[in-house]
Protein backbone atom coordinates (compact mmCIF):
# COMPACT_ATOMS: atom_id res chain seq x y z
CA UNK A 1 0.00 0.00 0.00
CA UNK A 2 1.92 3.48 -0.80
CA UNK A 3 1.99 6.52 0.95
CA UNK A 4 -0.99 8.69 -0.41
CA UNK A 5 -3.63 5.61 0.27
CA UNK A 6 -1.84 5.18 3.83
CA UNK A 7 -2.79 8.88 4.65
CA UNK A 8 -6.39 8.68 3.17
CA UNK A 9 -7.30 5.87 5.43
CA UNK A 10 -5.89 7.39 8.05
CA UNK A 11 -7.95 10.45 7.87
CA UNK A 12 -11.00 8.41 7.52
CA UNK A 13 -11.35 9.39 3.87
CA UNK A 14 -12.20 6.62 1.25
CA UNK A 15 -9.42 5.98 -1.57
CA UNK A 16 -10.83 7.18 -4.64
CA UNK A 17 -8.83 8.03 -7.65
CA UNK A 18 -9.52 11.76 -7.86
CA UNK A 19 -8.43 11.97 -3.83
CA UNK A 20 -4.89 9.76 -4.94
CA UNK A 21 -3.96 12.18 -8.19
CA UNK A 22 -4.78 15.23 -6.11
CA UNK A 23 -2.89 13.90 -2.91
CA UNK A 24 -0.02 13.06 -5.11
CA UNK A 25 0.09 16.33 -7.04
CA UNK A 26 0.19 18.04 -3.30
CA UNK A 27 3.36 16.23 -2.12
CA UNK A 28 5.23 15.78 -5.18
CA UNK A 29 6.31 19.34 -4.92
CA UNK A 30 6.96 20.06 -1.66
CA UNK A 31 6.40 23.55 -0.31
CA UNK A 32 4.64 24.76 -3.24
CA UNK A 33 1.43 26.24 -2.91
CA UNK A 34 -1.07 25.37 -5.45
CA UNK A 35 -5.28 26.72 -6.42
CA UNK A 36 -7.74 24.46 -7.11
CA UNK A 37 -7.06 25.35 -10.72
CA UNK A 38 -3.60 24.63 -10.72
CA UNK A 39 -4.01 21.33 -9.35
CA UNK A 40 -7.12 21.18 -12.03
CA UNK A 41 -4.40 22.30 -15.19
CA UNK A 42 -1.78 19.15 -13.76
CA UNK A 43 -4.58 16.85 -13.81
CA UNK A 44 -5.32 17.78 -17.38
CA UNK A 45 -1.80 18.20 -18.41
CA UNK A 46 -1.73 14.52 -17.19
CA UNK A 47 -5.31 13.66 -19.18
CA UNK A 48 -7.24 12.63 -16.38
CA UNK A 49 -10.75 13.09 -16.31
CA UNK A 50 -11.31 15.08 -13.18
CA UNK A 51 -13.50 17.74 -13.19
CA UNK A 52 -12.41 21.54 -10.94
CA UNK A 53 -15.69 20.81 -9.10
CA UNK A 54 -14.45 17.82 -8.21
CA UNK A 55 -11.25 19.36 -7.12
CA UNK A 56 -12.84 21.99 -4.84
CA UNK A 57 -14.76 19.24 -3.54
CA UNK A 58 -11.31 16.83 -2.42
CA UNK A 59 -9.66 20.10 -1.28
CA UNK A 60 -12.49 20.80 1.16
CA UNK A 61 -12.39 17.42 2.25
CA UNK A 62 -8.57 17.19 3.06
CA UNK A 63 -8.75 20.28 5.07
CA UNK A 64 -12.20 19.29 7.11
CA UNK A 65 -9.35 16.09 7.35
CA UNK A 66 -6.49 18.00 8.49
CA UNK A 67 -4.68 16.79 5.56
CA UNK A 68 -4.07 20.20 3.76
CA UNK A 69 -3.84 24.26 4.81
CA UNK A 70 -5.62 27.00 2.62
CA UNK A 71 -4.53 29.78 2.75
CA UNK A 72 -6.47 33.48 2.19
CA UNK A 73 -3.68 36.01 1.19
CA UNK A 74 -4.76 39.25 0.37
CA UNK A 75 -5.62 39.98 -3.11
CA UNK A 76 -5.01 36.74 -4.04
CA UNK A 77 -6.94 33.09 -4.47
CA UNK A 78 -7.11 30.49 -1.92
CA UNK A 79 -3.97 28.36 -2.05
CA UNK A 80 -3.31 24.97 -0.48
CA UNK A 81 -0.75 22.96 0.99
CA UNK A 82 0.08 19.55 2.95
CA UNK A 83 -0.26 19.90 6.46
CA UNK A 84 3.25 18.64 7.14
CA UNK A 85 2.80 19.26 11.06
CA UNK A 86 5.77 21.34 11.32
CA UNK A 87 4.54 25.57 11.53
CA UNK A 88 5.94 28.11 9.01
CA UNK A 89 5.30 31.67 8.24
CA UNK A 90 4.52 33.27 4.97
CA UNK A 91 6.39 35.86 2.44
CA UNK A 92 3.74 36.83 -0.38
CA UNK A 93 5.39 38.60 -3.39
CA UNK A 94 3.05 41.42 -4.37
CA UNK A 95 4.27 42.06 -7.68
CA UNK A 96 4.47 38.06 -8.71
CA UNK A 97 2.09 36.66 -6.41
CA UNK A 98 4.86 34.01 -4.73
CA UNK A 99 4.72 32.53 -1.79
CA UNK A 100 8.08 31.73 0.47
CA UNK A 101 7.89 29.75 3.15
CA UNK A 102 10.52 30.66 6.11
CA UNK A 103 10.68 30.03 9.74
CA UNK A 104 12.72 31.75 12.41
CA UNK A 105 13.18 31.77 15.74
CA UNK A 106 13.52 35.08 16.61
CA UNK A 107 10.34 35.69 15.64
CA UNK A 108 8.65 33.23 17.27
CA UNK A 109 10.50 34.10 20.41
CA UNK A 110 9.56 37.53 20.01
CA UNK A 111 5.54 37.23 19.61
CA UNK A 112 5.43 34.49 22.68
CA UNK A 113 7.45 37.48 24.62
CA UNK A 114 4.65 39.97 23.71
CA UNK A 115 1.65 37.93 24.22
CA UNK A 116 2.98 37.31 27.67
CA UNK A 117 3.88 41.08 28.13
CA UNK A 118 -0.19 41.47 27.80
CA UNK A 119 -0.93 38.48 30.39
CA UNK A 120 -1.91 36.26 27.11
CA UNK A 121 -0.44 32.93 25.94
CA UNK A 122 -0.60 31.99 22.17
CA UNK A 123 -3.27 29.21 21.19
CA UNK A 124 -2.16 29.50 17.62
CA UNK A 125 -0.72 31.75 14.71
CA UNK A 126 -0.52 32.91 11.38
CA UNK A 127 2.38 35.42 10.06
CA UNK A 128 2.05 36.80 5.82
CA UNK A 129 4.40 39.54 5.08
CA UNK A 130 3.21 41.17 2.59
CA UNK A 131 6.90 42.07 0.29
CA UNK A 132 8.07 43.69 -2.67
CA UNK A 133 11.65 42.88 -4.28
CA UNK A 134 14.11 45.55 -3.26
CA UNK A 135 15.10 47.89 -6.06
CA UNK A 136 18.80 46.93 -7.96
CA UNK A 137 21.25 49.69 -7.66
């Protein structure tokens, strides 16, 4: 049994060949952060006959699973991504639309520090920066 049907089960999902391609699209490019359509254009690219409802519907069901992360970033479309358990932050390009990924310490440090400071203790997170490529001299 490989990987993608091992995580399925395990999220109480049944294995269906729409829920494999899209599940295997997700982690064969790790990090990435893909729309419903772009998963949609791979699955055509590859000429299977999935439809984008289809895809909308799977993505819903992974997250309501735990199994992906979508994303709202401003001025954007949803984007999704494994849940690979382990917490990152966000960069969004505003001229390209990209999306970095990037963890640091300092940071995390920093916003536990404050939310103490106030008497608070944080449940959970989320951190976009919003950036712009610096100008070339």
């Amino acid at each position: 049994m490989n990987m993608e049907s091992t995580e399925l089960r395990k999220a109480g999902l049944k294995v269906t060949h729409p829920r494999m391609r899209i599940l295997e699209i997700l982690d064969s490019h790790d990090g990435k952060h893909f729309t419903a359509e772009d998963i949609y254009r791979q699955l055509l690219e590859h000429h299977d006959d999935i439809g984008l409802a289809t895809v909308y519907r799977v993505l819903t069901q992974f997250e309501a699973a735990g199994m992906v992360l979508k994303h709202n970033f401003e001025g954007g479309q949803a984007v999704y991504e494994l849940d690979r358990g382990k917490h990152h932050d966000h960069m969004v390009d505003v001229e390209s639309g990209k999306v970095i990924e990037f963890t640091s310490e300092e940071i995390e440090r920093l916003q536990h520090e404050i939310a103490a400071k106030h008497g608070y203790a944080i449940e959970d997170h989320s951190l976009v920066l919003y950036v712009r490529p610096l100008k070339k001299k």
